[in-house]
C-alpha atoms as a PDB file:
ATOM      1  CA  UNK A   1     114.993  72.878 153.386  1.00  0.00           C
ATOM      2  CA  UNK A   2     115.139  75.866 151.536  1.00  0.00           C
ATOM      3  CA  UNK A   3     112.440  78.501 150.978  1.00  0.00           C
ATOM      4  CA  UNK A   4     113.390  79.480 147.500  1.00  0.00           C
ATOM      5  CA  UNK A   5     111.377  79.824 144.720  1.00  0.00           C
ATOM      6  CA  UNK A   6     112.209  78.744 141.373  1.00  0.00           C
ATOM      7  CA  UNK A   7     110.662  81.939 138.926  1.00  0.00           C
ATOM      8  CA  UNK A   8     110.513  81.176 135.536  1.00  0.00           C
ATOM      9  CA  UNK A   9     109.313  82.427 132.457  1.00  0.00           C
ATOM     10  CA  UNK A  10     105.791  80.892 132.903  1.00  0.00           C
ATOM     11  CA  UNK A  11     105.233  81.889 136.510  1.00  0.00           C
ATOM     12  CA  UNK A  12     107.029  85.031 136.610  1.00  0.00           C
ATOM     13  CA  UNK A  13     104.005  87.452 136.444  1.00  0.00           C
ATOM     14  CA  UNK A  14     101.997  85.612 139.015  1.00  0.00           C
ATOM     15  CA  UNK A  15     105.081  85.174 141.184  1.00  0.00           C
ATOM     16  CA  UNK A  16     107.096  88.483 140.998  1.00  0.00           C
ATOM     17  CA  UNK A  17     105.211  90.901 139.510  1.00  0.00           C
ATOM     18  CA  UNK A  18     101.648  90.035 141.182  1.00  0.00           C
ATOM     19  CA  UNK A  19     103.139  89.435 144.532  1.00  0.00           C
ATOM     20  CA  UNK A  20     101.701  90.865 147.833  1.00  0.00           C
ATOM     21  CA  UNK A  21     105.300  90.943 149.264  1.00  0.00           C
ATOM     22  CA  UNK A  22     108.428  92.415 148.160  1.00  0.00           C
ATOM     23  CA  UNK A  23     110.397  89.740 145.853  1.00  0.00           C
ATOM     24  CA  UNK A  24     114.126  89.052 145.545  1.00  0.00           C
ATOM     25  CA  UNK A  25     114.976  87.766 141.984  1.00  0.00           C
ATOM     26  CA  UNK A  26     118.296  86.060 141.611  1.00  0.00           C
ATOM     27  CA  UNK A  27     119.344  85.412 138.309  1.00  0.00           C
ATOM     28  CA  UNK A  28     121.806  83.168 137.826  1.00  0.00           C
ATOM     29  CA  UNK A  29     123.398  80.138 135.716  1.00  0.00           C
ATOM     30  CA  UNK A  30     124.810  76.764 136.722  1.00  0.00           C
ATOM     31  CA  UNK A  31     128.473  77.674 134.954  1.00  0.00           C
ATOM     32  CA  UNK A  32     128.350  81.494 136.737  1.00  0.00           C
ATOM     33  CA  UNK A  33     131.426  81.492 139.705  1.00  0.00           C
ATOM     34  CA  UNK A  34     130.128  84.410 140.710  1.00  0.00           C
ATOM     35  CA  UNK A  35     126.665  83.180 141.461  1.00  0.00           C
ATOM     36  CA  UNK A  36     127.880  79.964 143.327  1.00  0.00           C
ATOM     37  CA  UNK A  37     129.641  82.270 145.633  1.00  0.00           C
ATOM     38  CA  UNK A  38     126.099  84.315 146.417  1.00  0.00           C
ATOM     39  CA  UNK A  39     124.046  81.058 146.137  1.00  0.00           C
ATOM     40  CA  UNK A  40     124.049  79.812 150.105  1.00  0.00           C
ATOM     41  CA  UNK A  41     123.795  84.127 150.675  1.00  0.00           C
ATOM     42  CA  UNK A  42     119.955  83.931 148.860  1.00  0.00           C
ATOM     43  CA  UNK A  43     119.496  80.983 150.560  1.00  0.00           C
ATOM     44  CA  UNK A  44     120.239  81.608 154.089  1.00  0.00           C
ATOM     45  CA  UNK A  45     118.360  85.235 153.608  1.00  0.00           C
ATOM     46  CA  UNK A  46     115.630  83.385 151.809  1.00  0.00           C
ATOM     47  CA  UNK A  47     115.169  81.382 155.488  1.00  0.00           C
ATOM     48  CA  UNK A  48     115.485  84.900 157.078  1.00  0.00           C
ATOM     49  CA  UNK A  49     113.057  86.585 155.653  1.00  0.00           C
ATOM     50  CA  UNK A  50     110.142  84.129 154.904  1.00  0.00           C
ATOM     51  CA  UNK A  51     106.498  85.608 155.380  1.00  0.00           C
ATOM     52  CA  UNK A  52     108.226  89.317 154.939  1.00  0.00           C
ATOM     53  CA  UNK A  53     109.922  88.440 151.162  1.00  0.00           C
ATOM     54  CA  UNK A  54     109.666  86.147 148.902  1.00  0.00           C
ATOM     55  CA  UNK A  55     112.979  85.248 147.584  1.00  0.00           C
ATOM     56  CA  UNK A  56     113.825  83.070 144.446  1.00  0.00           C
ATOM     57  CA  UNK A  57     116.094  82.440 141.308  1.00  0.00           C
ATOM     58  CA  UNK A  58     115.554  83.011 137.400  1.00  0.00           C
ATOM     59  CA  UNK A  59     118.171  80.500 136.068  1.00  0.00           C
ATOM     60  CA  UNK A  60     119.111  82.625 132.557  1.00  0.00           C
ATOM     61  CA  UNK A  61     119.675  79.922 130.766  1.00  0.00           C
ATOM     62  CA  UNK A  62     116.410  78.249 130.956  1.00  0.00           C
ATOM     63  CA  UNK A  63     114.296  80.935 130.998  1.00  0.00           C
ATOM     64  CA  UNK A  64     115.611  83.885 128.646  1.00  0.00           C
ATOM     65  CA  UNK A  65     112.586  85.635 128.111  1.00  0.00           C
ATOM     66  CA  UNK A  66     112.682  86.900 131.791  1.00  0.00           C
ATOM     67  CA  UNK A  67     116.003  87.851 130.795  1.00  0.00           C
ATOM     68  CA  UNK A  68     115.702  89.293 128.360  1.00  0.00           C
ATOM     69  CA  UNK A  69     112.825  91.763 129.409  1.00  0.00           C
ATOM     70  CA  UNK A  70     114.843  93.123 132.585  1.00  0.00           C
ATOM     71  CA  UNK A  71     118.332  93.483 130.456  1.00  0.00           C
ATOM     72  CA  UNK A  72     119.985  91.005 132.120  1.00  0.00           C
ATOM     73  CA  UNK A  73     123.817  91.139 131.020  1.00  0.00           C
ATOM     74  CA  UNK A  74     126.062  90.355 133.593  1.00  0.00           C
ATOM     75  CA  UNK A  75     124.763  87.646 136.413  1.00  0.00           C
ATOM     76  CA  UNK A  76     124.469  87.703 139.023  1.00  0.00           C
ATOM     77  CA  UNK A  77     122.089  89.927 138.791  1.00  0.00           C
ATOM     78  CA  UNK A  78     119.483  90.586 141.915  1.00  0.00           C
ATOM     79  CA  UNK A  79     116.677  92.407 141.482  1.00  0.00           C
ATOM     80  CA  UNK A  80     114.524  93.835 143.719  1.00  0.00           C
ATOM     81  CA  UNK A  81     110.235  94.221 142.985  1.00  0.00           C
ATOM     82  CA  UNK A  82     108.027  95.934 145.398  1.00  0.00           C
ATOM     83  CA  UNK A  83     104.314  96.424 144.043  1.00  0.00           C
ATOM     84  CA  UNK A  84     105.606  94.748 140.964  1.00  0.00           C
ATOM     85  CA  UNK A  85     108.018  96.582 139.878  1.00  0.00           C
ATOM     86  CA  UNK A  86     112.376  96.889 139.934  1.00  0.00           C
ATOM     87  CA  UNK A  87     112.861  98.971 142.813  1.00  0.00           C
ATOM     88  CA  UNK A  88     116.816  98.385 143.233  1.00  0.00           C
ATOM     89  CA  UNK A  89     118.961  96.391 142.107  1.00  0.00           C
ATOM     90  CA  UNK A  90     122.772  94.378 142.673  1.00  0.00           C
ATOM     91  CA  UNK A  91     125.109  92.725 140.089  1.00  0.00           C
ATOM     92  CA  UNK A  92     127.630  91.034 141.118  1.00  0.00           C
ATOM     93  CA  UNK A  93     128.411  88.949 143.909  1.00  0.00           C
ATOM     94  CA  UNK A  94     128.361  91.155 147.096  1.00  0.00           C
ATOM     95  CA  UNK A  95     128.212  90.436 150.866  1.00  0.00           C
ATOM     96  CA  UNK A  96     125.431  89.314 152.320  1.00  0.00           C
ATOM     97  CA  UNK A  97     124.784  92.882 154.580  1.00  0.00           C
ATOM     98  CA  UNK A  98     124.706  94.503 150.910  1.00  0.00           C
ATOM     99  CA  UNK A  99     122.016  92.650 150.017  1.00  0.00           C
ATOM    100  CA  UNK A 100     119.998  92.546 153.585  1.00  0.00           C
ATOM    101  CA  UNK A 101     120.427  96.164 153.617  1.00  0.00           C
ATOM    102  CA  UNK A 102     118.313  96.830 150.692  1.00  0.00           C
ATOM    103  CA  UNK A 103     115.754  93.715 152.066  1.00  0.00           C
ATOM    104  CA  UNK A 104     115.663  96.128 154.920  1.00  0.00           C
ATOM    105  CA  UNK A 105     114.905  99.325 152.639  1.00  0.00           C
ATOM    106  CA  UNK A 106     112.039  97.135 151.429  1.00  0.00           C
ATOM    107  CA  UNK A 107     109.781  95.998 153.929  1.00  0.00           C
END
């Protein structure tokens, strides 16, 4: 069972921005290689790190005014909030210690 959270344009504030923990975004799209190949990396790290960060996807598609307001161009696209706001961010799929690394610089 996974521990990811499905952000979207309705919950986004509440989720991301008014979180008490640092937040992993994910944004991604069904037809996105690239994202497929990092999918089971947020989820496994989303496992990992439960009760430290909260860790969840923005599909694009479905929710573009999320999108939209970060500059989202190129997906994947993880973003990294701490107090509410981008701290760091990847694009592109990358290996999972690239990712945990910056988890890491986080918490």
């Amino acid at each position: 069972m996974s521990n990811l959270v499905a952000f979207t344009d309705s919950n986004f504030a509440t989720e991301v921005e008014g979180s008490d923990v640092p937040v992993l975004v994910d944004f991604w799209a069904e037809w996105c290689g690239p994202c497929r190949m990092i999918g089971p990396i947020v989820d496994e790290l989303a496992t990992e790190y439960e009760g430290k960060v909260k860790i969840g996807k923005v599909n694009v598609d479905e929710n573009q005014d999320i999108s939209i307001k970060f500059g989202i161009r190129s997906i994947p696209a993880l973003l990294f909030f701490k107090d509410g706001k981008v701290v760091d961010q990847i694009v592109g799929a990358v290996p999972k210690g690239n990712i945990e690394q910056k988890l890491q610089n986080m918490i």
